[in-house]
N, C-alpha and C. Protein backbone atom coordinates (compact mmCIF):
# COMPACT_ATOMS: atom_id res chain seq x y z
N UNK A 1 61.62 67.68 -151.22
CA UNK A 1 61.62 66.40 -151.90
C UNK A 1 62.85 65.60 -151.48
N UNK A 2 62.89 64.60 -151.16
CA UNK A 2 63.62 63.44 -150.47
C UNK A 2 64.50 63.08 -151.86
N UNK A 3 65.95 63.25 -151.28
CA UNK A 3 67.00 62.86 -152.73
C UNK A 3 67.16 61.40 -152.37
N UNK A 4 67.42 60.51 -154.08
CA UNK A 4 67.80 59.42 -154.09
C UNK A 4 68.99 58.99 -153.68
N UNK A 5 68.84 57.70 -152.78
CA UNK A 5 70.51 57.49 -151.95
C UNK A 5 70.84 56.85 -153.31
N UNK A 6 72.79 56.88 -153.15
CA UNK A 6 73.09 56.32 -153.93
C UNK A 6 73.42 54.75 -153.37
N UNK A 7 73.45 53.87 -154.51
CA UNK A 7 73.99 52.47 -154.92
C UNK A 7 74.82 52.24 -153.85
N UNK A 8 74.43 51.23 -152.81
CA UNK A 8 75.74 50.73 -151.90
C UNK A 8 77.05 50.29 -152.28
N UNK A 9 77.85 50.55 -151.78
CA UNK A 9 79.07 50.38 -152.50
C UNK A 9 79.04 48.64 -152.81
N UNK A 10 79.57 48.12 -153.49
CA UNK A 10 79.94 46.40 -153.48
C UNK A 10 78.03 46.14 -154.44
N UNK A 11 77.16 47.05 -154.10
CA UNK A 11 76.12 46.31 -154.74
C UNK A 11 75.85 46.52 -156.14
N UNK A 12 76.44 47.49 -157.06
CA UNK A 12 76.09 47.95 -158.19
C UNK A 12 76.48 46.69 -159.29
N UNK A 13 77.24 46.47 -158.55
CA UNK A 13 78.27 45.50 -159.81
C UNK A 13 76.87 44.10 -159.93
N UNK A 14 76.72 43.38 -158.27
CA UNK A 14 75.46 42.66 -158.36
C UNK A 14 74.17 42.74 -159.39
N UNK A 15 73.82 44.36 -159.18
CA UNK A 15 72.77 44.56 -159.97
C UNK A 15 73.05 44.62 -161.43
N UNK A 16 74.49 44.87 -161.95
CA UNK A 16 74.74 44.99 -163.36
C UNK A 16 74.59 43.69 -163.95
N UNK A 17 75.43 42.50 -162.84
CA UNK A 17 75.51 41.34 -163.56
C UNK A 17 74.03 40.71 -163.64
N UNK A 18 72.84 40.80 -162.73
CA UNK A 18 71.99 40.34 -162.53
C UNK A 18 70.69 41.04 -163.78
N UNK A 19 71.16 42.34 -163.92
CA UNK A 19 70.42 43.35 -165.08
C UNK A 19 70.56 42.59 -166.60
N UNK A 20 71.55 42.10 -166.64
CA UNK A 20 72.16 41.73 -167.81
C UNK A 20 71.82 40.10 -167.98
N UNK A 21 71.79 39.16 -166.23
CA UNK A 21 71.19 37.90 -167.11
C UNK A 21 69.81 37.86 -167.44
N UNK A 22 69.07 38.81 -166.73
CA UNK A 22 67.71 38.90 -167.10
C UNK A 22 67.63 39.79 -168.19
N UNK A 23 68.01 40.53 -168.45
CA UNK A 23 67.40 40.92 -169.74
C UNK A 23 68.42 40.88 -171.00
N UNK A 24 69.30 40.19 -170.78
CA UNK A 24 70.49 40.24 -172.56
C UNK A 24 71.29 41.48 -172.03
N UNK A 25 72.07 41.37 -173.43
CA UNK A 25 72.78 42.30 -173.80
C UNK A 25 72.04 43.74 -173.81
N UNK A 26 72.82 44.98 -173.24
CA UNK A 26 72.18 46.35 -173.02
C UNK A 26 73.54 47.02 -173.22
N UNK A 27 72.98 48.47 -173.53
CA UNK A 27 74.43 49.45 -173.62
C UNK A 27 74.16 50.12 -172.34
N UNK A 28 74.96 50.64 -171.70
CA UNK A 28 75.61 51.66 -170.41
C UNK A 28 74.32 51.80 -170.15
N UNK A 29 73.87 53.22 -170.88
CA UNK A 29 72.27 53.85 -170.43
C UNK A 29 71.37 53.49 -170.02
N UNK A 30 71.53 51.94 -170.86
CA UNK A 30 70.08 51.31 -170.97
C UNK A 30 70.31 50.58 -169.37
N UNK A 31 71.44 49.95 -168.88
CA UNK A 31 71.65 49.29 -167.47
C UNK A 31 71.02 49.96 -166.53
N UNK A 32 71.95 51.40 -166.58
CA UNK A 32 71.53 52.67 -165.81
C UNK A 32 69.96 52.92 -165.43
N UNK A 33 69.28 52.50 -166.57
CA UNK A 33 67.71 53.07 -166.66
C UNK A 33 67.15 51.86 -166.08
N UNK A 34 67.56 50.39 -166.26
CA UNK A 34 66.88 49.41 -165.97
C UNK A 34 67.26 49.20 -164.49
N UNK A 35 68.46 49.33 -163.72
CA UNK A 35 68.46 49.60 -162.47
C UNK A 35 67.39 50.59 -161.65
N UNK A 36 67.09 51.77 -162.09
CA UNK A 36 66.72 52.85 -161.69
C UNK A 36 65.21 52.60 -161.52
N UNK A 37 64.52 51.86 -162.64
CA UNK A 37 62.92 51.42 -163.13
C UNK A 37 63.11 50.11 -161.69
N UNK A 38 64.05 48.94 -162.03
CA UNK A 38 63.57 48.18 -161.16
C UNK A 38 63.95 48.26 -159.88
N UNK A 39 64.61 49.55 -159.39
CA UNK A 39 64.32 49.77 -157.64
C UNK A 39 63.03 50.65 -157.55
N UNK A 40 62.35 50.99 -158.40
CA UNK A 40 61.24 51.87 -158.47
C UNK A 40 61.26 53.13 -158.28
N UNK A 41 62.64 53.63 -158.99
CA UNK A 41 62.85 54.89 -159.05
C UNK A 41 63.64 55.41 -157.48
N UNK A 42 64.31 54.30 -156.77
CA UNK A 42 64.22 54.68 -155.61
C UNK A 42 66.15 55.14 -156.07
N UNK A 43 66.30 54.58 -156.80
CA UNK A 43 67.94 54.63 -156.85
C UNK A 43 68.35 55.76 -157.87
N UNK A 44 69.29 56.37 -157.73
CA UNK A 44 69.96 56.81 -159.17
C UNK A 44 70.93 56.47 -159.37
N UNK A 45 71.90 55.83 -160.31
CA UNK A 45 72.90 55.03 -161.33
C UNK A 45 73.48 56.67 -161.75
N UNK A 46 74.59 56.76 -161.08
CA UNK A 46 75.48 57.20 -161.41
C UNK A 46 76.42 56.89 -162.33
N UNK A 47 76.29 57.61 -164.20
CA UNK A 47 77.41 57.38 -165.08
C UNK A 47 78.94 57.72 -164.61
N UNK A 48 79.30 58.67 -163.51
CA UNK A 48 80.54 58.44 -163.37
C UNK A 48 81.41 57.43 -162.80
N UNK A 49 79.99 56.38 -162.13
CA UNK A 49 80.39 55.39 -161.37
C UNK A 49 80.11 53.92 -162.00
N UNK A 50 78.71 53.80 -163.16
CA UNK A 50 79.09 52.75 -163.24
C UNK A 50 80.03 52.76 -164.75
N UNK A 51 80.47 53.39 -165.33
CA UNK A 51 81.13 52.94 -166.86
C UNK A 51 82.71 52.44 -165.46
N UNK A 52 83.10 53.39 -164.73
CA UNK A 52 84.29 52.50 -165.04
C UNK A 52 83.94 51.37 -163.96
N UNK A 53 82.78 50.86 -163.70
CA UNK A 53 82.58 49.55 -163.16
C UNK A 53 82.20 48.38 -164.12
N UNK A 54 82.03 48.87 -164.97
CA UNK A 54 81.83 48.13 -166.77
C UNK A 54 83.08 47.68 -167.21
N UNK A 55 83.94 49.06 -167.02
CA UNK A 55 85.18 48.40 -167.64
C UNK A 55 86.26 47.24 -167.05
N UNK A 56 85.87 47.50 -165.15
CA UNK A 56 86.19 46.67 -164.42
C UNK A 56 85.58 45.25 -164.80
N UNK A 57 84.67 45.04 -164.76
CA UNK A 57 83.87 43.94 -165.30
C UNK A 57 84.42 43.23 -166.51
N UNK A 58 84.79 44.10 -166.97
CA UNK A 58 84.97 43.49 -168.61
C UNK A 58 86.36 43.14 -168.53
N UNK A 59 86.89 44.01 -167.70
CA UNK A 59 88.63 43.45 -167.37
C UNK A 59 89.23 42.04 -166.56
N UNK A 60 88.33 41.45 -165.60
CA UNK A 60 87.39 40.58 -165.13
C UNK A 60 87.06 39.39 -165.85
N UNK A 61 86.26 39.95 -166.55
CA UNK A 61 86.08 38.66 -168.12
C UNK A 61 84.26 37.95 -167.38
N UNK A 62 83.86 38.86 -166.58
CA UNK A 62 82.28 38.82 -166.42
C UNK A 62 81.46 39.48 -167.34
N UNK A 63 81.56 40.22 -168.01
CA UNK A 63 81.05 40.73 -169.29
C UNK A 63 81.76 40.90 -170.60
N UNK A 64 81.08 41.09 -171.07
CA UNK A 64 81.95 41.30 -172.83
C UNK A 64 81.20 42.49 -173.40
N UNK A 65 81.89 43.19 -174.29
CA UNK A 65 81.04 43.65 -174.99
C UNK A 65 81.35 44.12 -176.84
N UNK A 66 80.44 44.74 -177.37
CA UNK A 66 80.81 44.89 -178.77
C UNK A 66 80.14 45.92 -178.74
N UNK A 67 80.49 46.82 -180.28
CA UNK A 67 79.22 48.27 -180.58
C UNK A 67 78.38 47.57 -181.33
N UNK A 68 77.22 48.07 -181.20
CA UNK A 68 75.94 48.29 -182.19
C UNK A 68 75.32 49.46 -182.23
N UNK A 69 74.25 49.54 -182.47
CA UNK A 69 73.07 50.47 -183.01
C UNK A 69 72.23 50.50 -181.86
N UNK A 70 71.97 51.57 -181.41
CA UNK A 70 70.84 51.52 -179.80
C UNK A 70 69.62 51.95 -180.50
N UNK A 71 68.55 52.20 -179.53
CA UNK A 71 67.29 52.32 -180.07
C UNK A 71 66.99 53.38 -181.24
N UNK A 72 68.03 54.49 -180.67
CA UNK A 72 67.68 55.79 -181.40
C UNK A 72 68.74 55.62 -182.57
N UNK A 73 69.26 54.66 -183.15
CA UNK A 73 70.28 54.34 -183.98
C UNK A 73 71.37 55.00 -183.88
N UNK A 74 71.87 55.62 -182.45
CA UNK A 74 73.14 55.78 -182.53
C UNK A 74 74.17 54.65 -182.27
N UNK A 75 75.71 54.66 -182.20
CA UNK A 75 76.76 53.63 -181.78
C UNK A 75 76.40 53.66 -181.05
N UNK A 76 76.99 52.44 -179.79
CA UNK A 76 76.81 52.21 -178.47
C UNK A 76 77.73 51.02 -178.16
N UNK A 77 77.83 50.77 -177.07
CA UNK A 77 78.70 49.72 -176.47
C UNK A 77 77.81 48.73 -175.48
N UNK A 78 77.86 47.69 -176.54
CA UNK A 78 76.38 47.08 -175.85
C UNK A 78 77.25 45.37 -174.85
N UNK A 79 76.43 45.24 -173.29
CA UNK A 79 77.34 44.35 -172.63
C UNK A 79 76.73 43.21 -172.45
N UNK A 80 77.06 42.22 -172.34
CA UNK A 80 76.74 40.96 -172.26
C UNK A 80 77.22 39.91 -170.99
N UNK A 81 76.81 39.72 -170.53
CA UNK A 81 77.15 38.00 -169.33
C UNK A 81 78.18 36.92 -170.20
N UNK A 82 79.20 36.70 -169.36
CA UNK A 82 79.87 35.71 -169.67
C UNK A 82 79.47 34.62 -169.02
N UNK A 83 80.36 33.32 -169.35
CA UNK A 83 80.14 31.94 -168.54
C UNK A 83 80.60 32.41 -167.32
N UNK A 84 81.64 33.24 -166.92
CA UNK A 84 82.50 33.76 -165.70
C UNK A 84 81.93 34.66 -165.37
N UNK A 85 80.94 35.39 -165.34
CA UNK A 85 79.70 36.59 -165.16
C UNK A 85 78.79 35.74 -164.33
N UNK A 86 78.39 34.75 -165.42
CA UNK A 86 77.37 33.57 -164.42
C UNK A 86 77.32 33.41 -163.19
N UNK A 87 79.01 32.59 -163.49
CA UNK A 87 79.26 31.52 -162.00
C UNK A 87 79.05 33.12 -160.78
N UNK A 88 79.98 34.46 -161.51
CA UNK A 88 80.21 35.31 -160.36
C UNK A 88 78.93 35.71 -159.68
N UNK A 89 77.94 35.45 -160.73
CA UNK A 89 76.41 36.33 -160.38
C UNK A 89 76.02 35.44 -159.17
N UNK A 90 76.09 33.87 -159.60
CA UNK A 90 75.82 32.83 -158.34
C UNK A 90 76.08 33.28 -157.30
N UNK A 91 77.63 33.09 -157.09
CA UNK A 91 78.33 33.13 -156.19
C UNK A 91 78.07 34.52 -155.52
N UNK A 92 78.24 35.26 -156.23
CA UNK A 92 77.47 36.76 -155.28
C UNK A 92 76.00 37.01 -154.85
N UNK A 93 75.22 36.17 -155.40
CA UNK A 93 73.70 36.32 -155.06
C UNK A 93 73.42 35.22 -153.48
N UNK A 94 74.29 34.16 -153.59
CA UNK A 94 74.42 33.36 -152.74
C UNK A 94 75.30 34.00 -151.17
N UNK A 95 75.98 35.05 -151.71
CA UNK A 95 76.69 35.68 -150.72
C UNK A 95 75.74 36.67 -149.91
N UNK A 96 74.85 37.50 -150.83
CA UNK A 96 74.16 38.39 -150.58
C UNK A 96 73.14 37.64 -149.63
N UNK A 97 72.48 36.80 -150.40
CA UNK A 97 71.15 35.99 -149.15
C UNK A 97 71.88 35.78 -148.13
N UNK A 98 73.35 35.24 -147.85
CA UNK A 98 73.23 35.08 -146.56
C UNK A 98 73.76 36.23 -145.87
N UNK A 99 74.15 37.25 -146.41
CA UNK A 99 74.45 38.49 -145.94
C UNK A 99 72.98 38.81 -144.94
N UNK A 100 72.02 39.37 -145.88
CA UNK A 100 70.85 39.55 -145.58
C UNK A 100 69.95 38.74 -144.38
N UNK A 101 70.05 37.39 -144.54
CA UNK A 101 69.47 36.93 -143.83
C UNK A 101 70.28 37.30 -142.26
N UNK A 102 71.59 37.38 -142.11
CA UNK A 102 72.38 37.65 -140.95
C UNK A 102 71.51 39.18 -140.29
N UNK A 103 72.10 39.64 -141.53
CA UNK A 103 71.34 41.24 -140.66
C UNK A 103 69.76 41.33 -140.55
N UNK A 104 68.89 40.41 -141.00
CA UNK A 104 67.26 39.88 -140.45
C UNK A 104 67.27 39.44 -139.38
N UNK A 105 68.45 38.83 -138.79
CA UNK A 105 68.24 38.12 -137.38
C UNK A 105 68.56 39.45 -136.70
N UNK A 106 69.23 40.07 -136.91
CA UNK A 106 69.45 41.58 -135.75
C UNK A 106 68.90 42.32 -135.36
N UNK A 107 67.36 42.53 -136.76
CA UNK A 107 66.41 43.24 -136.22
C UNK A 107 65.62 42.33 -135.74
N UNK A 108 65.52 41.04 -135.71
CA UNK A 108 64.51 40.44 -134.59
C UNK A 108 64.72 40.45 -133.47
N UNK A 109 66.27 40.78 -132.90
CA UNK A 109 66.52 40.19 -131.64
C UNK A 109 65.44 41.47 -130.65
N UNK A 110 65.43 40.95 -129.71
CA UNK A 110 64.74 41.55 -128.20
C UNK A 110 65.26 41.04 -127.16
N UNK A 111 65.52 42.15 -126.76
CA UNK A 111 66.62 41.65 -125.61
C UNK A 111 66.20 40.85 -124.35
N UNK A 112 65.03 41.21 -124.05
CA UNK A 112 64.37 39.48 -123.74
C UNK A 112 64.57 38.33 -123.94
N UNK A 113 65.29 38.10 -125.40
CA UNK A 113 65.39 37.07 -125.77
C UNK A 113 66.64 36.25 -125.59
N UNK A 114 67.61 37.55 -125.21
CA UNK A 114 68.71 37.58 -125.17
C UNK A 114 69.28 36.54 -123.66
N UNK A 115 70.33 35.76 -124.09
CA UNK A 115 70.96 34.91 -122.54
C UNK A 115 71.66 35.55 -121.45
C-alpha cells in the first residue's frame, strides 16, 4: 500500500488559511481532517507539524483563536481568519498561481521547440 506524502513544506500554512476562509472557525483536528478529506485522502496533516504552525499563525496575527465546545463537547481551541489572514491568503494564493503556472510551462516545453 502506497504511503501518504507529506504536506510540502511552505504549503500547509496556504491550506490552513484557505481551510478556515471557507469553512469558519475550526479547532486543530477538525483543520487536520478537512485538509486530509479535501486532498482526497491523498495527504496526511501531521499534528506535530501543524499546531506549532497555528501558533505561528496566530503569532502573525493571521488567525485568532478562543476555546469552545467541539462536536463531542469537549474544550478545544477553535481558529479563525483575520483581516491580516485575508490579505495573506490573497497574496499567497496569487503567489501560488503564478508559481504553478511557471512550472506548467516546463512540462510543455519540447525541445523542438526550443531556440
Amino acid at each position: 500500500m502506497k504511503e501518504k506524502p507529506d504536506v510540502l513544506q511552505g504549503t500547509l500554512a496556504l491550506m490552513v488559511l484557505k481551510t478556515l476562509d471557507v469553512l469558519g472557525p475550526q479547532h486543530g483536528y477538525g483543520i487536520a481532517r478537512r485538509i486530509e478529506q479535501i486532498s482526497g485522502d491523498l495527504l496526511d496533516v501531521n499534528q506535530g507539524t501543524l499546531y506549532p504552525l497555528l501558533l505561528k499563525l496566530e503569532h502573525e496575527g493571521s488567525i485568532a483563536s478562543q476555546w469552545g465546545a467541539s462536536e463531542n463537547n469537549r474544550r478545544a481551541r477553535f481558529y479563525r481568519l483575520t483581516v491580516t489572514g485575508r490579505k495573506q491568503l490573497q497574496t499567497e494564493t496569487r503567489d501560488w498561481n503564478q508559481t504553478a503556472a511557471i512550472i506548467a510551462r516546463f512540462f510543455e516545453v519540447k525541445a523542438e521547440n526550443l531556440p
